[in-house]
N, C-alpha and C. Protein backbone atom coordinates (compact mmCIF):
# COMPACT_ATOMS: atom_id res chain seq x y z
N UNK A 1 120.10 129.21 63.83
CA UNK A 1 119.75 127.81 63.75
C UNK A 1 119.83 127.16 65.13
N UNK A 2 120.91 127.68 66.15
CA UNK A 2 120.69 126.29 67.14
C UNK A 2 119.96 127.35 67.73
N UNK A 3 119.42 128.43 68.20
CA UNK A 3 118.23 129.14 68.91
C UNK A 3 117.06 128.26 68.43
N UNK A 4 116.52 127.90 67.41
CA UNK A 4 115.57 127.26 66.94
C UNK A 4 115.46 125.62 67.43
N UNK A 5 117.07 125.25 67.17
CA UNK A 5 117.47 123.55 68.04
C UNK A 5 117.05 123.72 69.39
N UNK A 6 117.89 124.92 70.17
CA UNK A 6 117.34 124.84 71.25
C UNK A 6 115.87 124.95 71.74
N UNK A 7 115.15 125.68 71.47
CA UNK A 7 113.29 125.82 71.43
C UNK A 7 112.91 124.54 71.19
N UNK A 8 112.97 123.66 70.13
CA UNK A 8 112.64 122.67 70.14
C UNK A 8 113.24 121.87 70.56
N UNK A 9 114.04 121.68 71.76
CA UNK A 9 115.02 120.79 72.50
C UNK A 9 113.81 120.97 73.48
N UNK A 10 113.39 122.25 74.35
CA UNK A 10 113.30 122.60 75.30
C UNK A 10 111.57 121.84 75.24
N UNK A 11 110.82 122.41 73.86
CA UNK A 11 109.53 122.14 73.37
C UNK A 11 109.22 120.42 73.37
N UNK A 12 110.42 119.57 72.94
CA UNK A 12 109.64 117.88 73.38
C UNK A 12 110.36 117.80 74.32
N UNK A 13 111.19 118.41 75.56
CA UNK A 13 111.36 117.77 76.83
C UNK A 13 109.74 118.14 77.75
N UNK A 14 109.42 119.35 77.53
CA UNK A 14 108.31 119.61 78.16
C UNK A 14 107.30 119.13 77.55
N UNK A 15 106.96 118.55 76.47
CA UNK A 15 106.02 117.70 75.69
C UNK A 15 106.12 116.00 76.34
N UNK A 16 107.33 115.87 76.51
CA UNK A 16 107.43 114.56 76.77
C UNK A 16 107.24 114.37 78.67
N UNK A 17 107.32 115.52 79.30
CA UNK A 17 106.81 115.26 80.41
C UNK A 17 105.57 115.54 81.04
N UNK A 18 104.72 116.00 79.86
CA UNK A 18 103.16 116.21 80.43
C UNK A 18 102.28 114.61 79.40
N UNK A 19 102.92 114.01 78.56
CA UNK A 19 102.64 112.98 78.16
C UNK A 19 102.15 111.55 78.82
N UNK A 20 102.02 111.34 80.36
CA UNK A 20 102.26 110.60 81.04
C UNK A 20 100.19 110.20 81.45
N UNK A 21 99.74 109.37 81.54
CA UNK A 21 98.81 109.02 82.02
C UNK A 21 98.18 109.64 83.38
N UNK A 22 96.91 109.82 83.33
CA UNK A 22 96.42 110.79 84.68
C UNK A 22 96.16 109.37 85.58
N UNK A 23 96.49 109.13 87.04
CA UNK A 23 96.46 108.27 87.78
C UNK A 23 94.67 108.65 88.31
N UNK A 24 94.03 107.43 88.72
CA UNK A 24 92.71 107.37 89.21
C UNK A 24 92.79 107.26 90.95
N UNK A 25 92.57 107.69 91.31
CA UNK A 25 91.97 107.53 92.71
C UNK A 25 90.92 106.25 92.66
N UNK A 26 92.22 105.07 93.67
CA UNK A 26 91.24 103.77 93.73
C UNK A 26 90.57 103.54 95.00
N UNK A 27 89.76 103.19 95.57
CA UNK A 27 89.52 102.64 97.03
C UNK A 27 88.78 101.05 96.89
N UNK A 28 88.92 100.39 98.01
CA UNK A 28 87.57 99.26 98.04
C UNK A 28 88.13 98.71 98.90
N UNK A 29 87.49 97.37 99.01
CA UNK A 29 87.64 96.07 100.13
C UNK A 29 88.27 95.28 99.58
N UNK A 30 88.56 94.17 100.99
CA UNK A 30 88.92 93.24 100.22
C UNK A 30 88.32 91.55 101.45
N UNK A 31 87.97 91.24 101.13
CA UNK A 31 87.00 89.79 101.78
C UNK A 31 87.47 88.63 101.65
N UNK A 32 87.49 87.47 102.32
CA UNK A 32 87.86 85.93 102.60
C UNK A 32 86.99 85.12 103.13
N UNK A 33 86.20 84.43 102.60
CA UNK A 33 85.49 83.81 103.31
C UNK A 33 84.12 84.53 104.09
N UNK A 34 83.57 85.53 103.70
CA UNK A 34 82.44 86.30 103.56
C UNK A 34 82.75 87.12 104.70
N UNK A 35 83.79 87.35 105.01
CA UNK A 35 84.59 88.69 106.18
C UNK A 35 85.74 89.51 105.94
N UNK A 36 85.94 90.22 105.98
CA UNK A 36 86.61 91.40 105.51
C UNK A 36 88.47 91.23 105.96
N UNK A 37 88.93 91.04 105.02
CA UNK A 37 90.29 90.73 105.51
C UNK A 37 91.63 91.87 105.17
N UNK A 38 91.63 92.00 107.30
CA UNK A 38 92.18 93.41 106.98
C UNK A 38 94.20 93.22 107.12
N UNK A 39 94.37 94.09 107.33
CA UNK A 39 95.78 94.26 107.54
C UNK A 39 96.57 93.38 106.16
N UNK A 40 96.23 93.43 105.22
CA UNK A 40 97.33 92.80 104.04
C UNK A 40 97.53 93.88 102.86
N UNK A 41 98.42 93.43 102.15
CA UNK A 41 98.91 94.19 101.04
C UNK A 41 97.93 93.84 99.99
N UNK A 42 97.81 95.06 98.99
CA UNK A 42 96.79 94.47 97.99
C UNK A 42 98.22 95.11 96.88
N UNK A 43 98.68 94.40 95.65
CA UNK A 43 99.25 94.90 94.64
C UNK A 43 98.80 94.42 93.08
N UNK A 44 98.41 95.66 92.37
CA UNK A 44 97.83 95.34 91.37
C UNK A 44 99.16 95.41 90.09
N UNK A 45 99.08 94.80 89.50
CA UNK A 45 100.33 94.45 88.09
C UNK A 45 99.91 94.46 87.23
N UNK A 46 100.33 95.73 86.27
CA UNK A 46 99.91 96.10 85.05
C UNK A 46 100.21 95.20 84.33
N UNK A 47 100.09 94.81 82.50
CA UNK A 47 101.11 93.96 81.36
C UNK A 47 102.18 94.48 81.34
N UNK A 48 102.49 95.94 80.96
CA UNK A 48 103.67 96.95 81.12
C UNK A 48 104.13 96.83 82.30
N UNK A 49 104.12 95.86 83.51
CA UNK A 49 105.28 95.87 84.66
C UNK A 49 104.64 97.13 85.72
N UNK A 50 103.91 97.93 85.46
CA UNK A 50 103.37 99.21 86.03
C UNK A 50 102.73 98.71 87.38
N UNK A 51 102.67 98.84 88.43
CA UNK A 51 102.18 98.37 89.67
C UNK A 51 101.60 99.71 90.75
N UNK A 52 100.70 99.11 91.38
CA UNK A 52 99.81 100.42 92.25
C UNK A 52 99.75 98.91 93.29
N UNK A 53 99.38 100.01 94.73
CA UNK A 53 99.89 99.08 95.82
C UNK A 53 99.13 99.58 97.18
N UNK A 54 98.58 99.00 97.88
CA UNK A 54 97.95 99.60 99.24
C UNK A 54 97.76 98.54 100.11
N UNK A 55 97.56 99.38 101.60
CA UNK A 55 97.43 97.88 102.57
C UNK A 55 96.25 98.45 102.70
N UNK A 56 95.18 97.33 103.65
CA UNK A 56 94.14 97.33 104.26
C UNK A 56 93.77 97.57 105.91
N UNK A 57 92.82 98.26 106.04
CA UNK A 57 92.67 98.65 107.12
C UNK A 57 92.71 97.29 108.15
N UNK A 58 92.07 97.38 109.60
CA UNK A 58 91.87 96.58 110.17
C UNK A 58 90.29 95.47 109.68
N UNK A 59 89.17 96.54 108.77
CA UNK A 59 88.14 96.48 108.48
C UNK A 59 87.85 95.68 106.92
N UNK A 60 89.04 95.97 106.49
CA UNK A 60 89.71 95.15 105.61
C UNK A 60 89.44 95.83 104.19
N UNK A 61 89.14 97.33 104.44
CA UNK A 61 89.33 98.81 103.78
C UNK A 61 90.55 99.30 103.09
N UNK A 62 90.55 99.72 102.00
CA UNK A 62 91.93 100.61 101.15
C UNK A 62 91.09 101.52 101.28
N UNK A 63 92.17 103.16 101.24
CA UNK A 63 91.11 104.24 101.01
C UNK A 63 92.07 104.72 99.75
N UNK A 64 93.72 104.24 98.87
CA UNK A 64 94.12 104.90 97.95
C UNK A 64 94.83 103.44 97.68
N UNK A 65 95.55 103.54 96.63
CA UNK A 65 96.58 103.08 95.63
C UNK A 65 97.74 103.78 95.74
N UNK A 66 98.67 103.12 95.65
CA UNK A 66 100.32 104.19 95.35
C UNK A 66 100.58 103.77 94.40
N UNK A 67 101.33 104.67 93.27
CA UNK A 67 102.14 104.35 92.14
C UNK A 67 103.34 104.85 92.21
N UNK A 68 103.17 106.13 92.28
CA UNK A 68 104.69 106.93 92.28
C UNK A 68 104.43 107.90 93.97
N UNK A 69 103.57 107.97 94.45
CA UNK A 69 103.57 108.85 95.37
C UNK A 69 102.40 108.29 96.56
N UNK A 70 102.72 108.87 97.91
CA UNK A 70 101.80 108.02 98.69
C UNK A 70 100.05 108.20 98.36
N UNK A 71 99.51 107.36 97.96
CA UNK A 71 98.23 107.47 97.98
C UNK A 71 97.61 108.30 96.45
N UNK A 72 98.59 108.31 95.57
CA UNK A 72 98.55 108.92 94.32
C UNK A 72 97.43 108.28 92.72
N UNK A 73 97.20 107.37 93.16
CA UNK A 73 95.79 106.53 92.51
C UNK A 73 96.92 105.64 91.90
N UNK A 74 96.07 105.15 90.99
CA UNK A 74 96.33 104.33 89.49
C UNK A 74 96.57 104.41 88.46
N UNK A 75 97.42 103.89 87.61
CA UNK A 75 97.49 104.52 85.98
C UNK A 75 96.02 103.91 85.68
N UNK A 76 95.51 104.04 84.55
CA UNK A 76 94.19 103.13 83.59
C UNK A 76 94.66 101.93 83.17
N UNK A 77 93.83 101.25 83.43
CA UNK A 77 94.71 99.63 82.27
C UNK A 77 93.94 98.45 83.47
N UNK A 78 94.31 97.14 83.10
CA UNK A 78 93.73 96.14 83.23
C UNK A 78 94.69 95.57 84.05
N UNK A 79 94.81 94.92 85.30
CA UNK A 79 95.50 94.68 85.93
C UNK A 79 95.47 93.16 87.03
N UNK A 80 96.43 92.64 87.33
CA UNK A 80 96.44 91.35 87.73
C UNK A 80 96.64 91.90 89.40
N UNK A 81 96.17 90.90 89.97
CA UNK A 81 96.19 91.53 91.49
C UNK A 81 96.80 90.22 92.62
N UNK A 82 97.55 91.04 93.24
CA UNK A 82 97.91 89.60 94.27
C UNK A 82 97.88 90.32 95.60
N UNK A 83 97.47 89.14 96.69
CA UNK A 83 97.26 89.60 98.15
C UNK A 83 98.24 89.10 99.02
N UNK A 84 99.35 89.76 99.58
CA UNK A 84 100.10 89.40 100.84
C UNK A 84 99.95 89.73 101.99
N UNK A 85 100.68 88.75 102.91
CA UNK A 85 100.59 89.29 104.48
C UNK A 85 101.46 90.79 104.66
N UNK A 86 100.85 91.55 105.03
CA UNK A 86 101.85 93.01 105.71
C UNK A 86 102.99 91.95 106.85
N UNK A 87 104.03 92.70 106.68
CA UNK A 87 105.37 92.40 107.57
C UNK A 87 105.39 93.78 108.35
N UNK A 88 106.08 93.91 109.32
CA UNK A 88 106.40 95.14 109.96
C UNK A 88 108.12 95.58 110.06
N UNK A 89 108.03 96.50 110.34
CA UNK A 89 110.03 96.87 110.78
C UNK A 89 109.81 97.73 111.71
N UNK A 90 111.04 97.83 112.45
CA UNK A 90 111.20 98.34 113.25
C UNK A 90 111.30 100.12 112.82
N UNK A 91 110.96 101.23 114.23
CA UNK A 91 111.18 102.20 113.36
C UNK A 91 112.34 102.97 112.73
N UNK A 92 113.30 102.30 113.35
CA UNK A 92 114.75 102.48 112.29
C UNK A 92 115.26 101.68 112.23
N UNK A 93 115.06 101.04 111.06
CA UNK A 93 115.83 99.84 110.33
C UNK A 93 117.20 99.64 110.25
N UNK A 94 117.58 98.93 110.81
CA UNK A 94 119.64 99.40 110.45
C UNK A 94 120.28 97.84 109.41
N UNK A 95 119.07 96.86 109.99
CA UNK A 95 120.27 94.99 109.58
C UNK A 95 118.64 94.49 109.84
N UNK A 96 118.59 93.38 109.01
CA UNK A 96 117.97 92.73 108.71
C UNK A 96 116.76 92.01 109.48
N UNK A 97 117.57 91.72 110.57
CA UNK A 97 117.02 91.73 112.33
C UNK A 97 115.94 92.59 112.74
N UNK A 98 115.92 93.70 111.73
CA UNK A 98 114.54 94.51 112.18
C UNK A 98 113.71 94.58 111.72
N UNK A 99 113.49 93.55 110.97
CA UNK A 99 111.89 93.27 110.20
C UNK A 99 111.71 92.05 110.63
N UNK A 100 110.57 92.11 110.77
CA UNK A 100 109.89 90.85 111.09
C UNK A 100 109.23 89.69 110.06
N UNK A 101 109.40 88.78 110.05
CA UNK A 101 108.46 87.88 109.29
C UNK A 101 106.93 88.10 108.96
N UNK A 102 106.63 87.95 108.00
CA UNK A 102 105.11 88.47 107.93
C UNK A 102 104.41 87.80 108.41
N UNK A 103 103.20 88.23 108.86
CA UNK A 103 102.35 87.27 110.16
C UNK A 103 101.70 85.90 109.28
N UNK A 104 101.44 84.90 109.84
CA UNK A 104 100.98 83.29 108.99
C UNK A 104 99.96 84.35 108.35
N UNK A 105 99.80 83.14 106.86
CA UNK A 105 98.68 84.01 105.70
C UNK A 105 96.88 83.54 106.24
N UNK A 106 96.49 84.52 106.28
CA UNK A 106 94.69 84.35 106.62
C UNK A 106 94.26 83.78 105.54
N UNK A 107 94.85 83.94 104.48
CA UNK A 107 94.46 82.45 103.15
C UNK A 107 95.36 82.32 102.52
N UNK A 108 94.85 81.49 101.28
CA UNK A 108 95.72 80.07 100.35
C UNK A 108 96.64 81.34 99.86
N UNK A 109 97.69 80.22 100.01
CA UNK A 109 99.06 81.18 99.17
C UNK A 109 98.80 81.37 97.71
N UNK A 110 97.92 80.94 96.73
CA UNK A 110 97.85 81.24 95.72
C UNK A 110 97.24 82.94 95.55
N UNK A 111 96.38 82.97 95.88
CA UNK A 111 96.49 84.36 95.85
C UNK A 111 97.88 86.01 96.36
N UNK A 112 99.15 84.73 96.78
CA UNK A 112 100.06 85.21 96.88
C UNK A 112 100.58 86.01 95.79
N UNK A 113 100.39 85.40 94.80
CA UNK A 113 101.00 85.82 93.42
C UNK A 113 100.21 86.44 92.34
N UNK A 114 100.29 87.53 91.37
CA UNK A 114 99.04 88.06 90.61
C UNK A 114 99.13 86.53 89.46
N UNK A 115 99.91 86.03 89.19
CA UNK A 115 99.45 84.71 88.61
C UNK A 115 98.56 83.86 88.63
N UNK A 116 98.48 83.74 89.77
CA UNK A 116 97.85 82.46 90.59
C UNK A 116 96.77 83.06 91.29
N UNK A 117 96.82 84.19 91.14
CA UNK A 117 95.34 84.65 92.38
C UNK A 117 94.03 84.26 91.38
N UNK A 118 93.96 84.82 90.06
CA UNK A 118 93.00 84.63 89.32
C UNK A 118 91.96 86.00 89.56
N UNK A 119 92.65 86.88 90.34
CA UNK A 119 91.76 88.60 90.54
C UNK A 119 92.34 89.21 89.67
N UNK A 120 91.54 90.18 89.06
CA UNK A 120 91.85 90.83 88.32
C UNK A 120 91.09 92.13 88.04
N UNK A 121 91.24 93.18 87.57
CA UNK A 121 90.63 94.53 87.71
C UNK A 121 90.77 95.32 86.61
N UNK A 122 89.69 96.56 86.52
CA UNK A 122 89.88 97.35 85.43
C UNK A 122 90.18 98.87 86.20
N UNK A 123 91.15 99.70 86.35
CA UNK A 123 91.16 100.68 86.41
C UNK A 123 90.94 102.20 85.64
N UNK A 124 89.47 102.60 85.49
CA UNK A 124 89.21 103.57 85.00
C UNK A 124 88.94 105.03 85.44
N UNK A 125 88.82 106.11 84.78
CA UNK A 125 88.25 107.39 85.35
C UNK A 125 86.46 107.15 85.79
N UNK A 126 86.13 107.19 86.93
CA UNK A 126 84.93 107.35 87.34
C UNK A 126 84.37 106.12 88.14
N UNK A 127 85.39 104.84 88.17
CA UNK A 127 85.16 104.04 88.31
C UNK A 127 84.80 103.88 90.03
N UNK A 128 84.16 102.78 90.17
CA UNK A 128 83.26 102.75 92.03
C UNK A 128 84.27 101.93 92.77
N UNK A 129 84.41 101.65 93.97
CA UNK A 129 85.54 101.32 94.84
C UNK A 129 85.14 99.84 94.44
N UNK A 130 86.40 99.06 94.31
CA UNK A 130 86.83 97.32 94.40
C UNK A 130 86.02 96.70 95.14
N UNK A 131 86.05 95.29 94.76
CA UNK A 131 85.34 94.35 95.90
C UNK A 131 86.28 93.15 95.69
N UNK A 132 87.01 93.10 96.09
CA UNK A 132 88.15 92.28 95.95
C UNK A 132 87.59 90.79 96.92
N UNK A 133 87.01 90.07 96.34
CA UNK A 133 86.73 88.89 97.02
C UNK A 133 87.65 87.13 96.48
N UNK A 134 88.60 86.94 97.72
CA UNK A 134 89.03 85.99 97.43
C UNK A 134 88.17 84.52 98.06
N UNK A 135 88.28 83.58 96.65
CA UNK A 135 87.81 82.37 96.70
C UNK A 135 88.26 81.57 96.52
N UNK A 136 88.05 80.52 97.02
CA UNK A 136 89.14 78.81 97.14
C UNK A 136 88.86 78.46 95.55
């Protein structure tokens, strides 16, 4: 009997860890005012709390999403999106002193927050790169 407990101990731990959603490979832009606005954070917020996250090039380009791993895509699902300024740190951080303030925002703080931005996205399998265009 517990040879059998154990098999099926062993049978939904390994069931329960291939159970997990396949992440998408996201890319796109992101624009302000009909020019490409680079160097900021883009973070998308699932309903479930689930979040995928990337900065922008200078060109104002993502080429991935992070969820759990660098550049690892997206779960699927519908998602609220907010845009911040990138901050920098130093390259070894020790006290507080070594990060910097994030540079003044290239737009309205409402798009600070996935609340208030009013962007929003669908993350699917097959889906074509973002066009993330913020508007007053």
């Amino acid at each position: 009997m517990s040879g059998r407990f154990g098999k099926l101990l062993v049978l939904l731990a390994v069931l329960g860890g291939c159970g997990g959603e396949a992440k998408v490979p996201v890319s796109g832009t992101v624009k302000y005012k009909d020019q490409p606005l680079g160097e900021v954070n883009i973070v998308l917020i699932r309903a479930d709390g689930k979040t995928a996250t990337a900065t922008t090039d200078s060109s104002g380009a993502f080429a991935g999403l992070t969820t759990d791993a660098p550049q690892d895509g997206a779960l699927p699902g519908e998602y609220k999106v907010a845009i911040t300024p990138v901050s920098t740190i130093t390259s070894d951080p020790t006290s507080a002193s070594d990060y910097s303030a994030p540079k003044p925002s290239k737009f309205p703080p409402k798009f600070m927050s996935a609340e208030s931005s009013g962007l929003q996205v669908k993350v699917e399998p097959g889906m074509q790169p973002l066009e993330l265009t913020l508007k007053e």
